[in-house]
N, C-alpha and C. Protein backbone atom coordinates (compact mmCIF):
# COMPACT_ATOMS: atom_id res chain seq x y z
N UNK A 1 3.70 159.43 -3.75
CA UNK A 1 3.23 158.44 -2.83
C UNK A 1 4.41 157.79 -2.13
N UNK A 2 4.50 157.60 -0.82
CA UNK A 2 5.16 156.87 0.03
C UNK A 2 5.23 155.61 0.02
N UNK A 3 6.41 155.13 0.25
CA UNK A 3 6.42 153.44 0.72
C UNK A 3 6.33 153.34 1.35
N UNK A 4 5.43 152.31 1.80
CA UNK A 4 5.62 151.47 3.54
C UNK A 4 7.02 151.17 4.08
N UNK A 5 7.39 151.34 5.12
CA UNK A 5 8.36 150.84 5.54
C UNK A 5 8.74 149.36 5.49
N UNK A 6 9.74 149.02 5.41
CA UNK A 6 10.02 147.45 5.42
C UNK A 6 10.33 146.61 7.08
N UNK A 7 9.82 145.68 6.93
CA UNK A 7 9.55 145.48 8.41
C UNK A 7 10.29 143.72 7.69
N UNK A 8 11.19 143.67 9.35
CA UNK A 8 12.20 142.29 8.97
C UNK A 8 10.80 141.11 9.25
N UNK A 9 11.04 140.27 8.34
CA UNK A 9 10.13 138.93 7.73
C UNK A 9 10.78 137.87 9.29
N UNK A 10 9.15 137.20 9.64
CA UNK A 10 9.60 136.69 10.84
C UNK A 10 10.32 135.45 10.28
N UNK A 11 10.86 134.95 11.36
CA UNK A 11 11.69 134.21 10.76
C UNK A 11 11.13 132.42 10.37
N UNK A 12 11.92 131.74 9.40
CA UNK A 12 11.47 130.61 9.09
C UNK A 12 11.42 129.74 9.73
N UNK A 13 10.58 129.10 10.93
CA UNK A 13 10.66 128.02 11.73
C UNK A 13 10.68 126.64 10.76
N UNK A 14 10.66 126.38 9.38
CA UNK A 14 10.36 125.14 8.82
C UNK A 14 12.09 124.77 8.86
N UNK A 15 12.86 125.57 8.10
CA UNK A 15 14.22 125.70 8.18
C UNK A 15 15.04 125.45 9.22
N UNK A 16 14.70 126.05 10.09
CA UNK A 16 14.99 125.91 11.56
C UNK A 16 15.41 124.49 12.06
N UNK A 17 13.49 123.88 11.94
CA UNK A 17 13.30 122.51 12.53
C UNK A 17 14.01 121.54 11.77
N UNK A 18 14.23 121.55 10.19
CA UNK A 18 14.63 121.03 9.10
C UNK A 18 16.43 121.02 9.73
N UNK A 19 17.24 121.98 10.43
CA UNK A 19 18.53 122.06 10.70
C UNK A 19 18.60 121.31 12.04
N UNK A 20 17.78 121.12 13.13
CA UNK A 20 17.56 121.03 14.13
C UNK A 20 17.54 118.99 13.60
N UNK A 21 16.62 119.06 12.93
CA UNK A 21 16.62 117.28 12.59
C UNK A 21 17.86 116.81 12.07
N UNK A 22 18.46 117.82 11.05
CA UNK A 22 19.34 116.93 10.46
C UNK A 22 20.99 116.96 11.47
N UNK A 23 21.20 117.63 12.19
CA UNK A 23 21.90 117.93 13.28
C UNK A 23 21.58 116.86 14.26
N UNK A 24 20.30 116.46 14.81
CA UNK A 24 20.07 115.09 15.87
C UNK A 24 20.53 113.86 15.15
N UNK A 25 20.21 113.80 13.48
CA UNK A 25 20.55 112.33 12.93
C UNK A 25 22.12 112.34 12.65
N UNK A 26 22.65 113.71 12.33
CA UNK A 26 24.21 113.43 12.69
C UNK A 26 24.63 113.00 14.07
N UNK A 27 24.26 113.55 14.48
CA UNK A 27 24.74 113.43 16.35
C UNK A 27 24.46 111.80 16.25
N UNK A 28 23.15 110.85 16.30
CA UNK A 28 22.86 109.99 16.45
C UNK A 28 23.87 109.02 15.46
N UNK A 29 24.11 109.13 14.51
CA UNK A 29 24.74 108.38 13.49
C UNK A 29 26.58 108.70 13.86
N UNK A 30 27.12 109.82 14.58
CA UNK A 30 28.41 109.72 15.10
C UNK A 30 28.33 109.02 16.47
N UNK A 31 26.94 108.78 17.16
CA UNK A 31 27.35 108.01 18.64
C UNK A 31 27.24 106.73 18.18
N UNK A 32 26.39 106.17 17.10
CA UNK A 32 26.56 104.94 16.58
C UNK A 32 28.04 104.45 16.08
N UNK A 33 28.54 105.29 15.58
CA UNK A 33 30.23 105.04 14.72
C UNK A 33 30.92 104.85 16.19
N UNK A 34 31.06 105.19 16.85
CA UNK A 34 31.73 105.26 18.06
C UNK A 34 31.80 104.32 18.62
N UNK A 35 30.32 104.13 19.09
CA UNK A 35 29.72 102.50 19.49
C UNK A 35 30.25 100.99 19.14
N UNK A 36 29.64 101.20 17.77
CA UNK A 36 30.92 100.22 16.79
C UNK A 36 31.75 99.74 17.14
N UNK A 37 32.21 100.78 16.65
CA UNK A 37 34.33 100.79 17.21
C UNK A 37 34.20 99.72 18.03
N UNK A 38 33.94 100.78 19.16
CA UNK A 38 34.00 99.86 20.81
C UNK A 38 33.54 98.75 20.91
N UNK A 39 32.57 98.43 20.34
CA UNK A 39 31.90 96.84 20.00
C UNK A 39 32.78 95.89 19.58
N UNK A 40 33.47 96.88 18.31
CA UNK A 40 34.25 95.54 17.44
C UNK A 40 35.54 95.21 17.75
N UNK A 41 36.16 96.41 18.63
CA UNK A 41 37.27 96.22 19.20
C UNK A 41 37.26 95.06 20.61
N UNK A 42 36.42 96.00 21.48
CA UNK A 42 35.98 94.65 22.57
C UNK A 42 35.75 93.23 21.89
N UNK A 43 35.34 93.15 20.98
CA UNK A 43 34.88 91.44 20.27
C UNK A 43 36.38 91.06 19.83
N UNK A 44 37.19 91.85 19.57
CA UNK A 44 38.50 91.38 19.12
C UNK A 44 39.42 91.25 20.18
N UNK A 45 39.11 91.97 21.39
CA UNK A 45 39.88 91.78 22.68
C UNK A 45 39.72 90.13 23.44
N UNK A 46 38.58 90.34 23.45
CA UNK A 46 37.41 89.51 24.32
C UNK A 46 38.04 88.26 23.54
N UNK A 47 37.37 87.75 21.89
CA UNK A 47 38.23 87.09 21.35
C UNK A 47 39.48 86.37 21.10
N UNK A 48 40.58 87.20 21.43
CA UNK A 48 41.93 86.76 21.20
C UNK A 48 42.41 86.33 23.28
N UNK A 49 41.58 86.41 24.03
CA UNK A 49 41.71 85.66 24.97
C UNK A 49 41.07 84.38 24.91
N UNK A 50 40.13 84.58 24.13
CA UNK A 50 39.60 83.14 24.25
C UNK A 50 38.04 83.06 24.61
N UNK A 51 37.22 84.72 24.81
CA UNK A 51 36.32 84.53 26.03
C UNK A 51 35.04 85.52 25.15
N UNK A 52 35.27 84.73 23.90
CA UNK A 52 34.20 85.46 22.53
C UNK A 52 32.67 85.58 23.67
N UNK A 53 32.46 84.38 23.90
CA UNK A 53 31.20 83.90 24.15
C UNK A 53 30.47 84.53 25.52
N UNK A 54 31.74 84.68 26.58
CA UNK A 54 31.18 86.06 27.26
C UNK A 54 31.29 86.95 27.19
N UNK A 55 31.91 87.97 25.54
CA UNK A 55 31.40 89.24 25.68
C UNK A 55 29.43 89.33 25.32
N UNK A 56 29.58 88.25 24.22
CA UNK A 56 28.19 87.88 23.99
C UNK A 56 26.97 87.82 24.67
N UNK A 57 27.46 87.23 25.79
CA UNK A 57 26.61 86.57 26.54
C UNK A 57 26.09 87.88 27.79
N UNK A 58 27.02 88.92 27.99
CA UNK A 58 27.24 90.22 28.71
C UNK A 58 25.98 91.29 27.51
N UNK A 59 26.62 91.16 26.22
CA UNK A 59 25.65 92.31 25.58
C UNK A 59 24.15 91.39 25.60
N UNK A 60 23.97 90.16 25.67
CA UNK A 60 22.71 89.77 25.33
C UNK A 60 22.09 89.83 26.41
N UNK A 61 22.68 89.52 27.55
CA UNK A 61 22.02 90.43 29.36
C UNK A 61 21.64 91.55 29.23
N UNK A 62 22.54 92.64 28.59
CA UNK A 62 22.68 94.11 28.36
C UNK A 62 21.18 94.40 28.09
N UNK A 63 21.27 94.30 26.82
CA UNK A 63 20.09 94.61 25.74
C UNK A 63 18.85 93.91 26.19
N UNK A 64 19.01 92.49 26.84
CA UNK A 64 17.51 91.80 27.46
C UNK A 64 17.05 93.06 28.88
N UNK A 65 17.84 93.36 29.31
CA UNK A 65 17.61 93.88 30.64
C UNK A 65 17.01 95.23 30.49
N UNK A 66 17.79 96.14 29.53
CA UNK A 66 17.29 96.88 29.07
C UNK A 66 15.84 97.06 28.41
N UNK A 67 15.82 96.65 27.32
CA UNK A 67 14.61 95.98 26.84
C UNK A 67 12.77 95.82 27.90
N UNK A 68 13.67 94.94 28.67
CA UNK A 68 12.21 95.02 29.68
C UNK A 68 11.97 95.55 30.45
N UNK A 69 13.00 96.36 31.18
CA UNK A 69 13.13 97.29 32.06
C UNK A 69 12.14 98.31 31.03
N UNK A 70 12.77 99.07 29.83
CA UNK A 70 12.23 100.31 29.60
C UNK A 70 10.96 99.85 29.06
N UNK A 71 10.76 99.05 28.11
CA UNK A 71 9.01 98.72 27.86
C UNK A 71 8.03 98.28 28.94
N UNK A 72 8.23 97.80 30.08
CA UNK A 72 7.48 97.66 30.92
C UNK A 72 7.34 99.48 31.70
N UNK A 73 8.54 99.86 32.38
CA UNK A 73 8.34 101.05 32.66
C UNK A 73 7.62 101.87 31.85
N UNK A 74 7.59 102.22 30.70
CA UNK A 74 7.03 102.84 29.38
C UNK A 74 5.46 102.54 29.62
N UNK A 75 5.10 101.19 29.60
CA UNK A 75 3.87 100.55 29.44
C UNK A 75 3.58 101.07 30.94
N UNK A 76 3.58 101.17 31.94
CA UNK A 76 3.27 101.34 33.14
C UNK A 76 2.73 102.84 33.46
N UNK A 77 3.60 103.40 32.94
CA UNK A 77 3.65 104.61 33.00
C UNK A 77 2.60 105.34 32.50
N UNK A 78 3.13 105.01 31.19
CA UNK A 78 1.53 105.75 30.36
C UNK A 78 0.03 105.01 31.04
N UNK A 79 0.26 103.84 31.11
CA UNK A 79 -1.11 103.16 31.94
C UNK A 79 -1.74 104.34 32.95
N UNK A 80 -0.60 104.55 33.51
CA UNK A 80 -0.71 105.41 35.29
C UNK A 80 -0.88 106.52 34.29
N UNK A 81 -0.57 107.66 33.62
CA UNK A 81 -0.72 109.02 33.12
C UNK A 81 -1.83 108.77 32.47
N UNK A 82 -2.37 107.73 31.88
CA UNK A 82 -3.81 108.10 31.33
C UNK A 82 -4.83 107.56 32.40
N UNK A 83 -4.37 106.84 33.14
CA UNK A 83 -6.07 107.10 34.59
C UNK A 83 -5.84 107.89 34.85
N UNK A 84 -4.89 109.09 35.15
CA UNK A 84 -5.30 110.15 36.03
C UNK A 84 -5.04 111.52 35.28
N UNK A 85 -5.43 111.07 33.63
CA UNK A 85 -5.99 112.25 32.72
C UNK A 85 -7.54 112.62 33.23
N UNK A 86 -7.67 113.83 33.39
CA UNK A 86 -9.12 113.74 33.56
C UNK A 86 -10.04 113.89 32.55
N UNK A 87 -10.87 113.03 32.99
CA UNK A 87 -12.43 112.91 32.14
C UNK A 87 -12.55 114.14 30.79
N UNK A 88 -13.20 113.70 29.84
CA UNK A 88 -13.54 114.91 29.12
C UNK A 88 -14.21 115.76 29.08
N UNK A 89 -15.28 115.77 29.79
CA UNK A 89 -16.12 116.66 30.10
C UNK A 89 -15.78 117.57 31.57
N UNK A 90 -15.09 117.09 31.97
CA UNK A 90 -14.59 117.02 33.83
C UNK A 90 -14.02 118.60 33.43
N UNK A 91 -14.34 119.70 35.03
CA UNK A 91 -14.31 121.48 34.84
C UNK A 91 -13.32 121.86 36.22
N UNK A 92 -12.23 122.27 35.21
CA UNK A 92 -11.03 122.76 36.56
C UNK A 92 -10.42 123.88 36.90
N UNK A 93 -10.06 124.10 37.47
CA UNK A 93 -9.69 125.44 37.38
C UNK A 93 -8.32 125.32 36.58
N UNK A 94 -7.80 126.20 35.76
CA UNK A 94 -6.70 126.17 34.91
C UNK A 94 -5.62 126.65 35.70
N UNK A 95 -5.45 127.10 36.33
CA UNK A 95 -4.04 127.04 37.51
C UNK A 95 -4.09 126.89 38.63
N UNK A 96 -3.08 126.63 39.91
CA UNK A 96 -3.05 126.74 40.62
C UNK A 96 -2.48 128.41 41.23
N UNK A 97 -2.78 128.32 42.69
CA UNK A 97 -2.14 129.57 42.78
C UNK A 97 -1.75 129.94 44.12
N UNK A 98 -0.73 129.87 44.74
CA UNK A 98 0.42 130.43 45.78
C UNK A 98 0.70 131.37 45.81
N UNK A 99 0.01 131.92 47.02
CA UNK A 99 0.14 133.40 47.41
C UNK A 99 -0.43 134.28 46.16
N UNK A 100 0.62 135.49 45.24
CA UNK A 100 0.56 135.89 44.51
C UNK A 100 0.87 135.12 43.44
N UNK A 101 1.16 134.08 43.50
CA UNK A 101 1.58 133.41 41.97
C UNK A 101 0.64 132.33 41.30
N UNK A 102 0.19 132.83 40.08
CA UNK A 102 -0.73 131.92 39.62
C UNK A 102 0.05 130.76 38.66
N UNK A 103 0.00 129.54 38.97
CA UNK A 103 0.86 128.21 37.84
C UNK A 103 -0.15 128.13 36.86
N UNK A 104 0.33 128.11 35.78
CA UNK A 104 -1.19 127.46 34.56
C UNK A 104 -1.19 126.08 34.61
N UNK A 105 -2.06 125.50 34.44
CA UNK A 105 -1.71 123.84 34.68
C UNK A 105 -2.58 123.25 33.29
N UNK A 106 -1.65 122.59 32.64
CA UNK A 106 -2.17 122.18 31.09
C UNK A 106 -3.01 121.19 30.57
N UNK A 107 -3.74 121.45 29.84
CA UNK A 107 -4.86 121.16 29.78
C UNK A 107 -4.85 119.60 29.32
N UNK A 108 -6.33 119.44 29.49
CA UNK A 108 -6.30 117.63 29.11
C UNK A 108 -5.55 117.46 27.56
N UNK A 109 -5.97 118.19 26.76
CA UNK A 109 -4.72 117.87 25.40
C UNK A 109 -3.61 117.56 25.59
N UNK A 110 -3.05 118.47 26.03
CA UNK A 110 -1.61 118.58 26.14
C UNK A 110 -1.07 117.37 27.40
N UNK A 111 -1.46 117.19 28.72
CA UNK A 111 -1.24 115.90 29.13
C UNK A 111 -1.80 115.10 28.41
N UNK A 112 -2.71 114.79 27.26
CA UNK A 112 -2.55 113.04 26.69
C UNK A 112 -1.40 112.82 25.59
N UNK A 113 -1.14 114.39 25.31
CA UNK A 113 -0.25 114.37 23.86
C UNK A 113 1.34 113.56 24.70
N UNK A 114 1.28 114.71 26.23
CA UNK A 114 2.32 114.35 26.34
C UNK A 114 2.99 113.36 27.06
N UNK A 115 1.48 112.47 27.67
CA UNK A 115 1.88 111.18 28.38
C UNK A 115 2.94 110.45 28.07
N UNK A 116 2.51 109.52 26.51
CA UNK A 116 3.40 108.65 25.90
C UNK A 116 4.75 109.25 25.54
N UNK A 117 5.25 110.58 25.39
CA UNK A 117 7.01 110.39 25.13
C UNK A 117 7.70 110.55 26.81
N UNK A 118 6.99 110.78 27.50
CA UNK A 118 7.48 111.12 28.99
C UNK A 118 7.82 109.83 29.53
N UNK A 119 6.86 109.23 29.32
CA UNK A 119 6.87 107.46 29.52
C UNK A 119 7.58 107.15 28.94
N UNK A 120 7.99 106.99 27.92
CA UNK A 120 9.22 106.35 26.94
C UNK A 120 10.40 106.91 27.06
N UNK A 121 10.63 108.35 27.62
CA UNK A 121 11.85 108.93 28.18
C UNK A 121 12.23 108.09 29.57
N UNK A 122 11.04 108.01 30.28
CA UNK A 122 11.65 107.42 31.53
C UNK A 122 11.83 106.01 31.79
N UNK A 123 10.64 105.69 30.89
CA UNK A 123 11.25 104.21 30.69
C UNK A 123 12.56 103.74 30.37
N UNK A 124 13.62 104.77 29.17
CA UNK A 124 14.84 104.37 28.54
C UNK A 124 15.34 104.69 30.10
N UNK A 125 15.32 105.86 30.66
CA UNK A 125 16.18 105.57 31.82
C UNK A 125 16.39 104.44 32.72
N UNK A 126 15.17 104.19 33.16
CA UNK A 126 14.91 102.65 34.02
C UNK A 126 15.81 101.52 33.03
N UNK A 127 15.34 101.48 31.76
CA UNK A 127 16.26 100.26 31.05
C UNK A 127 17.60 100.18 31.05
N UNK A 128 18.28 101.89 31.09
CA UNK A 128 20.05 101.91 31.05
C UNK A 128 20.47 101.64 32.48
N UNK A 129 19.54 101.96 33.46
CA UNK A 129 20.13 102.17 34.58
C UNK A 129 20.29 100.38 35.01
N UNK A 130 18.96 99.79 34.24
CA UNK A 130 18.50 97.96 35.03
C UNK A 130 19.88 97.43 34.12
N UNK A 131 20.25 97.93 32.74
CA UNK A 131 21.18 97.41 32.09
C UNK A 131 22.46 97.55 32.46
N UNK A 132 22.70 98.53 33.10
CA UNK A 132 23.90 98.30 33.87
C UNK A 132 24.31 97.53 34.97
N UNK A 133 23.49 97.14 35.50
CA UNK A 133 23.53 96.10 36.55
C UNK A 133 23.08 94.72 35.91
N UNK A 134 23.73 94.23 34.78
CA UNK A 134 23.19 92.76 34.28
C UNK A 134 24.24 91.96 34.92
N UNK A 135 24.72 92.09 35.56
CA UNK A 135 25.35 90.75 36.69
C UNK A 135 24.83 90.18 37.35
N UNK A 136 24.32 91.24 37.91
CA UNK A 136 23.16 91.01 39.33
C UNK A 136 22.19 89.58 38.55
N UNK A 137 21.49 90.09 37.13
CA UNK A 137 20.77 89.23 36.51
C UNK A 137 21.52 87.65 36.23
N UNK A 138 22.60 88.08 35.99
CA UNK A 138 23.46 86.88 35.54
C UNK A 138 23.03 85.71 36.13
N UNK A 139 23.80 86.36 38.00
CA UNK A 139 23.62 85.21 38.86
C UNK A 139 22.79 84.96 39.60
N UNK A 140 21.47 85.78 38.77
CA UNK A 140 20.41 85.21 39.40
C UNK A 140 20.15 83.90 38.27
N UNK A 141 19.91 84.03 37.26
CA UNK A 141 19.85 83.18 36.23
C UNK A 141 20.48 81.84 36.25
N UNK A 142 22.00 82.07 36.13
CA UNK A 142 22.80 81.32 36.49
C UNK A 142 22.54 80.67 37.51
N UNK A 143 22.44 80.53 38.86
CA UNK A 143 22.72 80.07 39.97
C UNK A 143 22.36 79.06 40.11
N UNK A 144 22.89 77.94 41.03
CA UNK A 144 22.94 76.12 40.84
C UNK A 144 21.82 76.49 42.19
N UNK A 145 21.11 75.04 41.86
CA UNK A 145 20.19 74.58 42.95
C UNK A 145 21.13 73.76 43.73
N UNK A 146 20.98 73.90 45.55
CA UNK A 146 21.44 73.20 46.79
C UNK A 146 20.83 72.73 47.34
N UNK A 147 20.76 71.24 46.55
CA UNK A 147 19.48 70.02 47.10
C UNK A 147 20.08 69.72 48.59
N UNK A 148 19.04 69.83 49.47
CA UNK A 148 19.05 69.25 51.07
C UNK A 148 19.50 70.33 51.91
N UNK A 149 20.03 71.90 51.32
CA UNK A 149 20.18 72.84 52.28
C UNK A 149 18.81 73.80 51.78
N UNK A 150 18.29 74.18 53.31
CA UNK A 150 17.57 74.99 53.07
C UNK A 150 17.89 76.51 54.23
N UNK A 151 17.30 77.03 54.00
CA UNK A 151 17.63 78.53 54.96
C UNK A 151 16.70 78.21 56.08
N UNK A 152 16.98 78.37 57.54
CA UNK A 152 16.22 78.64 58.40
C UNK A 152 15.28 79.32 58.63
N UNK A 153 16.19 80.69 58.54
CA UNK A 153 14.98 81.49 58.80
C UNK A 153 13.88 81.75 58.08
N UNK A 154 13.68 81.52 56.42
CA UNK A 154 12.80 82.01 55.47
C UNK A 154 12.07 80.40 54.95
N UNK A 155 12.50 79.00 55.67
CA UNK A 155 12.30 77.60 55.14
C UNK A 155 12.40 77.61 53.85
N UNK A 156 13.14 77.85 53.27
CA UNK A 156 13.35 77.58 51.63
C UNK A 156 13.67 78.88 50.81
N UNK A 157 13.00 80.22 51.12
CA UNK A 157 13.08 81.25 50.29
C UNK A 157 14.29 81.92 50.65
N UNK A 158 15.39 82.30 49.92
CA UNK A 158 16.70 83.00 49.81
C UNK A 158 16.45 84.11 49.53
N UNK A 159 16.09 84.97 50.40
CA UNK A 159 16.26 86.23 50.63
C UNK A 159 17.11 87.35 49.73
N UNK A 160 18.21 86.54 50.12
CA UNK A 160 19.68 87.58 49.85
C UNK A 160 20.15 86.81 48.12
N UNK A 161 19.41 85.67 47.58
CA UNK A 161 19.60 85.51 46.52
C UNK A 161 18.64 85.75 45.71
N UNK A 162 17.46 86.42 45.90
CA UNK A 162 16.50 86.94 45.27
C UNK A 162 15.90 87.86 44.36
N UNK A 163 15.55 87.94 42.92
CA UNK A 163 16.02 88.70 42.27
C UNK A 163 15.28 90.40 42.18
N UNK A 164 14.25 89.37 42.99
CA UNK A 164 13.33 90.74 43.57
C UNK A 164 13.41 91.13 44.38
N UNK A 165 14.04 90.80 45.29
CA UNK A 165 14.93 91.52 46.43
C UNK A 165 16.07 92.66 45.98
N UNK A 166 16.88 92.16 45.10
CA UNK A 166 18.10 92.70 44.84
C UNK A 166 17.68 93.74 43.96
N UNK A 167 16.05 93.88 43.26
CA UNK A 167 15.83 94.73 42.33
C UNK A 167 14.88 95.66 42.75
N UNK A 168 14.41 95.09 43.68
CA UNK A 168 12.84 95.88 44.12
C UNK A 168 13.16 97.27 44.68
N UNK A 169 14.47 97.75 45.75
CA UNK A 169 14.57 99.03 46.22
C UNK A 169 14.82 99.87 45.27
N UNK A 170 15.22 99.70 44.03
CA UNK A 170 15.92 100.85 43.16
C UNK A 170 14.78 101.04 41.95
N UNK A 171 13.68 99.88 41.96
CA UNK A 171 12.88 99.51 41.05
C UNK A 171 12.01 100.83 41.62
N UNK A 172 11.08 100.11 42.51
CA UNK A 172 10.42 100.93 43.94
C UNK A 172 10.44 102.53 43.73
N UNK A 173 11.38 102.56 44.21
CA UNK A 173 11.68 104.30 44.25
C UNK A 173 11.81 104.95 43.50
N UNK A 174 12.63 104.51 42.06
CA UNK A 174 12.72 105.52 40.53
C UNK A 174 11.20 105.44 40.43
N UNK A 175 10.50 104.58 40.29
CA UNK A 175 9.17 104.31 39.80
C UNK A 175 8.12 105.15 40.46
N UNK A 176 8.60 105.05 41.93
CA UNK A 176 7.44 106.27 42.89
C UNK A 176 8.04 107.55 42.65
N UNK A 177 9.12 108.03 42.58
CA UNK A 177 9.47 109.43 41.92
C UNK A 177 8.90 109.50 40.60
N UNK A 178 8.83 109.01 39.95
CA UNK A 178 8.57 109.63 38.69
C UNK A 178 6.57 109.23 38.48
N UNK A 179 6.38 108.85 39.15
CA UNK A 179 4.37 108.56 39.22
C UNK A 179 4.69 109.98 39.96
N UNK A 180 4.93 110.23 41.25
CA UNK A 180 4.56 111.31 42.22
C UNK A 180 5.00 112.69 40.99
N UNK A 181 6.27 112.86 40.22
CA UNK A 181 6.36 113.74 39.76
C UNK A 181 5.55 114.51 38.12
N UNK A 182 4.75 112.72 37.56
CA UNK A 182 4.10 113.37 36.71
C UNK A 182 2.84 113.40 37.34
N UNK A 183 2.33 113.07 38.53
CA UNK A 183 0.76 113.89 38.66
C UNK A 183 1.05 114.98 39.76
C-alpha cells in the first residue's frame, strides 16, 4: 500500500498575528522611550532658564487641542458614516462598473464594522495636525480686551482675531475631503 503524498501544512495565521502584535507593542513602547527623553530633557532645558511653566503650559495646549480636535472629528465622522450606511433591508447592486471593470462595493457589514476605526484614524490626524498649531490657540485664549476701540468695518467682531476664522479653512476642507472620500 502507498502513502499519500505529503502536502506542506498551510501556514499558522495565529502565530503570525501573535508576532505582528508583539512587534506593534515594541514599536509603541520604543516611540514612548524616545518621547520621554525629549520630554524630560526639554523640562530640564526649559527649566534651567527659568521658563518651567511655559513648557507646561505649551504641552497642556498640545494635548487640549489635540484631544478635541480628534474626539470631535471621530464623533462626527462616525455620526456622518452611519447615516449614510444603508438601511437593512435596503437591495443594491454589489459593484459598480466602468466600462469593462466591475468595483465590488462592500457590503453593509463591513462599512459598519469599518466606520468607527476610520473615524478614529482620521480623527487622530485632525488632532496632530490642530495640535500643532496651539499658538494660534494660545492667543486666542490669551488675548486682552480693548475697551473703547472697536473695528469699523465688522462694529465689534475681529475678524482677523477670530478663532474660527483662523481655524475654519483647514478645519473645512480636511473635514470635506475625508466625508466626500468615505461615501
Amino acid at each position: 500500500m502507498r502513502r499519500p503524498p505529503d502536502f506542506p501544512s498551510p501556514p499558522d495565521l495565529r502565530s503570525a498575528r501573535r508576532f505582528l502584535v508583539r512587534l506593534g507593542i515594541a514599536i509603541v513602547i520604543l516611540i514612548a522611550a524616545f518621547q520621554s527623553i525629549s520630554f524630560y530633557v526639554e523640562s530640564l532645558w526649559y527649566g534651567s532658564l527659568g521658563f518651567l511653566s511655559v513648557y507646561w503650559y505649551r504641552l497642556r495646549a498640545q494635548s487640549t487641542l489635540f484631544l478635541l480636535a480628534a474626539i470631535v472629528t471621530a464623533f462626527a465622522l462616525w455620526l456622518i458614516f452611519r447615516l449614510v450606511t444603508p438601511p437593512p433591508g435596503q437591495v443594491r447592486r454589489p459593484f459598480l462598473q466602468f466600462g469593462q471593470e466591475a468595483i465590488l462595493i462592500p457590503g453593509r457589514d463591513t462599512l459598519k464594522r469599518a466606520a468607527l476605526p476610520v473615524a478614529i484614524v482620521i480623527g487622530l490626524f485632525f488632532g496632530i495636525s490642530f495640535s500643532a498649531d496651539w499658538s494660534t490657540y494660545a492667543v486666542f485664549i490669551n488675548q486682552t480686551a480693548t475697551p473703547g476701540i472697536s473695528d469699523p468695518v465688522s462694529d465689534g467682531l475681529y475678524l482677523f482675531t477670530s478663532l474660527h476664522c483662523r481655524f475654519s479653512n483647514p478645519l473645512q476642507d480636511g473635514f470635506l475631503r475625508s466625508v466626500s472620500l468615505a461615501s
